[in-house]
C-alpha atoms as a PDB file:
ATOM      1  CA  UNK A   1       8.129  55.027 102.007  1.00  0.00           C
ATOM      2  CA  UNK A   2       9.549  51.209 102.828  1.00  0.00           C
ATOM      3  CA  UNK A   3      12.056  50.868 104.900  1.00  0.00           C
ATOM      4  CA  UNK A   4      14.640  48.935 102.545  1.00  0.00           C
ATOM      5  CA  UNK A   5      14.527  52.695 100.698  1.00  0.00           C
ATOM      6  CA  UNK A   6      15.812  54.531 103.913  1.00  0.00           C
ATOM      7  CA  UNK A   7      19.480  55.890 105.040  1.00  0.00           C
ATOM      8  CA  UNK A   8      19.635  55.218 108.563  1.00  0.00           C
ATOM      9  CA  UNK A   9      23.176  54.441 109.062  1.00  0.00           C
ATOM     10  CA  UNK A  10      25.815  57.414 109.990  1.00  0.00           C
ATOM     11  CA  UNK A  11      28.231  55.904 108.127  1.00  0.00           C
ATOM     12  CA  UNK A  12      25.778  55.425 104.893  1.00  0.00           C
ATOM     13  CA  UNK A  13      25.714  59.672 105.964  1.00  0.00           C
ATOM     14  CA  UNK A  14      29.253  60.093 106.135  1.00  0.00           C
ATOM     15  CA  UNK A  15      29.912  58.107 102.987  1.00  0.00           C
ATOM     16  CA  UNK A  16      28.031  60.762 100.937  1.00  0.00           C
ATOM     17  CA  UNK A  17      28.821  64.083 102.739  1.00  0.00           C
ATOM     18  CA  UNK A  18      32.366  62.843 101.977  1.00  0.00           C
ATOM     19  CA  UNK A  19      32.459  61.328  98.775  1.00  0.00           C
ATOM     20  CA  UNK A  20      29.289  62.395  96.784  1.00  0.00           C
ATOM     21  CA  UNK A  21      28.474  65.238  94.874  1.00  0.00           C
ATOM     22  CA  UNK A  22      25.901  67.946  95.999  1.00  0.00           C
ATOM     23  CA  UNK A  23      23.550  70.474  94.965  1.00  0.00           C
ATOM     24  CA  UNK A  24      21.151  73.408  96.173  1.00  0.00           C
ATOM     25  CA  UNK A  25      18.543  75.641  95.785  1.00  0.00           C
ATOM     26  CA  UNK A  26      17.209  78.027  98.339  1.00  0.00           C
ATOM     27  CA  UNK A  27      15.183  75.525 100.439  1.00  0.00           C
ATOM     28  CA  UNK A  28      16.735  71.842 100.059  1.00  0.00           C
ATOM     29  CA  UNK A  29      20.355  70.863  99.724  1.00  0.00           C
ATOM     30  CA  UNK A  30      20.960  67.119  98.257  1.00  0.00           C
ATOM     31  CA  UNK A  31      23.640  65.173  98.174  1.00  0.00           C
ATOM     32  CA  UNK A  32      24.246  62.063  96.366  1.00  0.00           C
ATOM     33  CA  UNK A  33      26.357  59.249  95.383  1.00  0.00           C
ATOM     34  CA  UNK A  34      26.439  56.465  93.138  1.00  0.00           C
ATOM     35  CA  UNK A  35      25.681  53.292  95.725  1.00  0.00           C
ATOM     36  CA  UNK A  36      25.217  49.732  93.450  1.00  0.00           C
ATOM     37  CA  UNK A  37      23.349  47.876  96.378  1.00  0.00           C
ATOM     38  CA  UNK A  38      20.933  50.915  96.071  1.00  0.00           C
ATOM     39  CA  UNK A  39      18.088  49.405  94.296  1.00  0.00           C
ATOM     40  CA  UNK A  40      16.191  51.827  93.192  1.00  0.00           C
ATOM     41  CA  UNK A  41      17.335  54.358  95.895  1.00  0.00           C
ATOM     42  CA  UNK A  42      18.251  55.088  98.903  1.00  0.00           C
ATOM     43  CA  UNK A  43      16.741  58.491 101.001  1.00  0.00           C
ATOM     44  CA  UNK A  44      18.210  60.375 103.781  1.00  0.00           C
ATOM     45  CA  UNK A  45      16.155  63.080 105.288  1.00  0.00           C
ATOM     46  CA  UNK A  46      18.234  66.028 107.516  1.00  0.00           C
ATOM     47  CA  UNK A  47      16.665  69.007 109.523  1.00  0.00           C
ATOM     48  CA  UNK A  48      18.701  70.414 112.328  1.00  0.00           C
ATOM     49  CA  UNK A  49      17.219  72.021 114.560  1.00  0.00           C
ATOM     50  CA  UNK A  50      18.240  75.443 113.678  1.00  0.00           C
ATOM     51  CA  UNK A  51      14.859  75.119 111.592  1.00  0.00           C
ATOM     52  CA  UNK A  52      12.559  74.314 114.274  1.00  0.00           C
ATOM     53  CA  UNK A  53      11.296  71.952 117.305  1.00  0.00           C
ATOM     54  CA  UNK A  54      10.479  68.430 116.752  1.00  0.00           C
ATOM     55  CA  UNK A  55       6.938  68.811 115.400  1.00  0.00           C
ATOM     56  CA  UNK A  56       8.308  71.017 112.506  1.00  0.00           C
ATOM     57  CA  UNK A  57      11.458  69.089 111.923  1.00  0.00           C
ATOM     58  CA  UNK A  58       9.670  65.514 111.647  1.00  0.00           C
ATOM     59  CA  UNK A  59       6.607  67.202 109.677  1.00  0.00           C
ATOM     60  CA  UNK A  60       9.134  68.334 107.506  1.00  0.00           C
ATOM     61  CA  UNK A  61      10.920  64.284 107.385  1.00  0.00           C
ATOM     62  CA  UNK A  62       7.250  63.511 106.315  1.00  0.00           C
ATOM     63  CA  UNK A  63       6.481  65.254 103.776  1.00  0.00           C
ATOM     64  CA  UNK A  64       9.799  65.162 102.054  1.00  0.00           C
ATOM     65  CA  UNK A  65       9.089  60.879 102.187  1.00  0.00           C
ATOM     66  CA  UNK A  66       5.729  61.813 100.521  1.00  0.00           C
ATOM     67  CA  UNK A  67       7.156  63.241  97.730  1.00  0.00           C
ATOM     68  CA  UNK A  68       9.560  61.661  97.166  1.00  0.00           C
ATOM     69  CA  UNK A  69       7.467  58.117  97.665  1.00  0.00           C
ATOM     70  CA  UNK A  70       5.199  59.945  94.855  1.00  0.00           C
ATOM     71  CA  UNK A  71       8.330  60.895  92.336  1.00  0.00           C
ATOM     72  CA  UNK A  72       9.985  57.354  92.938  1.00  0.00           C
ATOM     73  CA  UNK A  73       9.683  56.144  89.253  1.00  0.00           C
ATOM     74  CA  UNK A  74      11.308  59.290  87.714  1.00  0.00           C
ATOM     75  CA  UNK A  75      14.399  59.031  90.313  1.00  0.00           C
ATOM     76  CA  UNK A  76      17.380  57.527  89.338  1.00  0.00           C
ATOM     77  CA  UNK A  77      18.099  53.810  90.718  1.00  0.00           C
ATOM     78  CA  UNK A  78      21.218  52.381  92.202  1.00  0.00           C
ATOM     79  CA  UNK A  79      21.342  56.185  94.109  1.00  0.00           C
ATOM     80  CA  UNK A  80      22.014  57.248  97.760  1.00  0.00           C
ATOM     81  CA  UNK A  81      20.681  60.701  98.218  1.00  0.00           C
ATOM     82  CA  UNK A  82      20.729  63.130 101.284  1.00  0.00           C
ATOM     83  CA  UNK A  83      17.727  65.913 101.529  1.00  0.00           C
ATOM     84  CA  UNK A  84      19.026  68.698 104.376  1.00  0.00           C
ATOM     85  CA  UNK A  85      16.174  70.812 105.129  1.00  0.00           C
ATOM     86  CA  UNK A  86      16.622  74.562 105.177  1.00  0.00           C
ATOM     87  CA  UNK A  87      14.596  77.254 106.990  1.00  0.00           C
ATOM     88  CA  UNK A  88      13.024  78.871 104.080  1.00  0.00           C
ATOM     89  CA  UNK A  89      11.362  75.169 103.296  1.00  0.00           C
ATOM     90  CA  UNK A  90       9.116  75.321 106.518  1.00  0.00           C
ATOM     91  CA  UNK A  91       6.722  78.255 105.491  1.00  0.00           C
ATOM     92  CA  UNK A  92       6.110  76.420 102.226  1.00  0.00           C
ATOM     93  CA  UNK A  93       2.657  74.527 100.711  1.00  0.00           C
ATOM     94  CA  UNK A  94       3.120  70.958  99.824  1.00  0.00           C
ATOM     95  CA  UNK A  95       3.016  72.103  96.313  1.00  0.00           C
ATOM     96  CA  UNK A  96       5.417  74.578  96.447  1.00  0.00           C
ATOM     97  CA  UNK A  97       7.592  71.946  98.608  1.00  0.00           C
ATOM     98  CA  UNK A  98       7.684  69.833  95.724  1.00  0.00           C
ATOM     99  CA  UNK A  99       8.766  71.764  93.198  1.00  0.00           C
ATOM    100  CA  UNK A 100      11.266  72.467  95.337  1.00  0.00           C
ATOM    101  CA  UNK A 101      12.240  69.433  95.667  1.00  0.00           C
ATOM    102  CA  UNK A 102      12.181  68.196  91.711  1.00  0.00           C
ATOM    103  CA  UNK A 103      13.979  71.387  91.178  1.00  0.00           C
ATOM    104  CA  UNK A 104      16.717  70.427  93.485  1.00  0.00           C
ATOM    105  CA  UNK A 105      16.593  66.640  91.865  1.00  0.00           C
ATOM    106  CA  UNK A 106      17.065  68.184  88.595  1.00  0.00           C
ATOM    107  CA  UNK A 107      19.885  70.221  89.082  1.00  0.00           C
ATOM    108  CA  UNK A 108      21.749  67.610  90.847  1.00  0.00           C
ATOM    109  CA  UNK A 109      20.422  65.081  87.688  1.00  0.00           C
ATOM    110  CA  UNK A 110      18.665  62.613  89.765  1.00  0.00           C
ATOM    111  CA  UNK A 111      15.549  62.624  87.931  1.00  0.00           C
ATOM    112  CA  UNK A 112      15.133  60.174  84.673  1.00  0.00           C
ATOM    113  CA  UNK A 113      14.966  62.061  81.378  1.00  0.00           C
ATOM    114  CA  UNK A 114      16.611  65.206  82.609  1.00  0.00           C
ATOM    115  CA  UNK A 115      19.477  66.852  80.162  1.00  0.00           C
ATOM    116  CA  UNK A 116      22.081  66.334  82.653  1.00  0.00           C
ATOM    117  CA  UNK A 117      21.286  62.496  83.525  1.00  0.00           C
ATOM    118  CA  UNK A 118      21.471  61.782  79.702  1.00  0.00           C
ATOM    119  CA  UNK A 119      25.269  63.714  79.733  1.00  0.00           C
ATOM    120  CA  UNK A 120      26.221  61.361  82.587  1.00  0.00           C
ATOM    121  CA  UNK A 121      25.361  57.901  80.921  1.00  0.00           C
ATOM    122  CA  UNK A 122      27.388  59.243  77.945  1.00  0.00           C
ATOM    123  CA  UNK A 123      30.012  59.147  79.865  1.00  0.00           C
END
């Protein structure tokens, strides 16, 4: 993932915790905001260390960038969006990781073409 596309700022952070909107399922929690110097998008990657030591924490950072590196043309532009890591996500597969991770997208209508992304441009 290139480095223009990361959150690395606390304040970029606090921005969204504070002012965006948010969504979960039982392994991922997102958060997001609208951000127009966002282009596409902007990821933030979270995993406290209630889920694990470093290795599983940054393993987890990783493969959350690979997906989402891999899913980049369905994702919404001009977006800032926060992945938190929960425990549950550690004992999964790549595979099952991702679907995770679209599924959490979804919901939150981040992804292009979804039925809620298509309410929020009629507004």
């Amino acid at each position: 993932m290139h480095r223009k596309l990361r959150l690395r700022n606390r304040e970029d952070f606090s921005r969204i915790y504070r002012g965006g909107k948010s969504f979960a399922n039982g392994q991922f929690v997102v958060y997001w905001s609208k951000q127009p110097s966002a282009d596409p998008f902007r990821l933030g990657v979270s995993a406290s260390k209630k889920i694990g030591n470093a290795v599983v924490r940054n393993r987890m950072r990783r493969m959350i960038k690979e997906i989402v590196r891999h899913q980049a043309n369905r994702i919404l532009p001009r977006t800032d969006f926060i992945l938190i890591v929960r425990k549950p996500a550690t004992e999964m597969k790549m595979k099952e990781m991702e679907k995770s991770v679209l599924h959490v997208l979804k919901k939150a209508g981040l992804l292009k073409g979804t039925a809620n992304t298509k309410e929020k441009r009629a507004d």
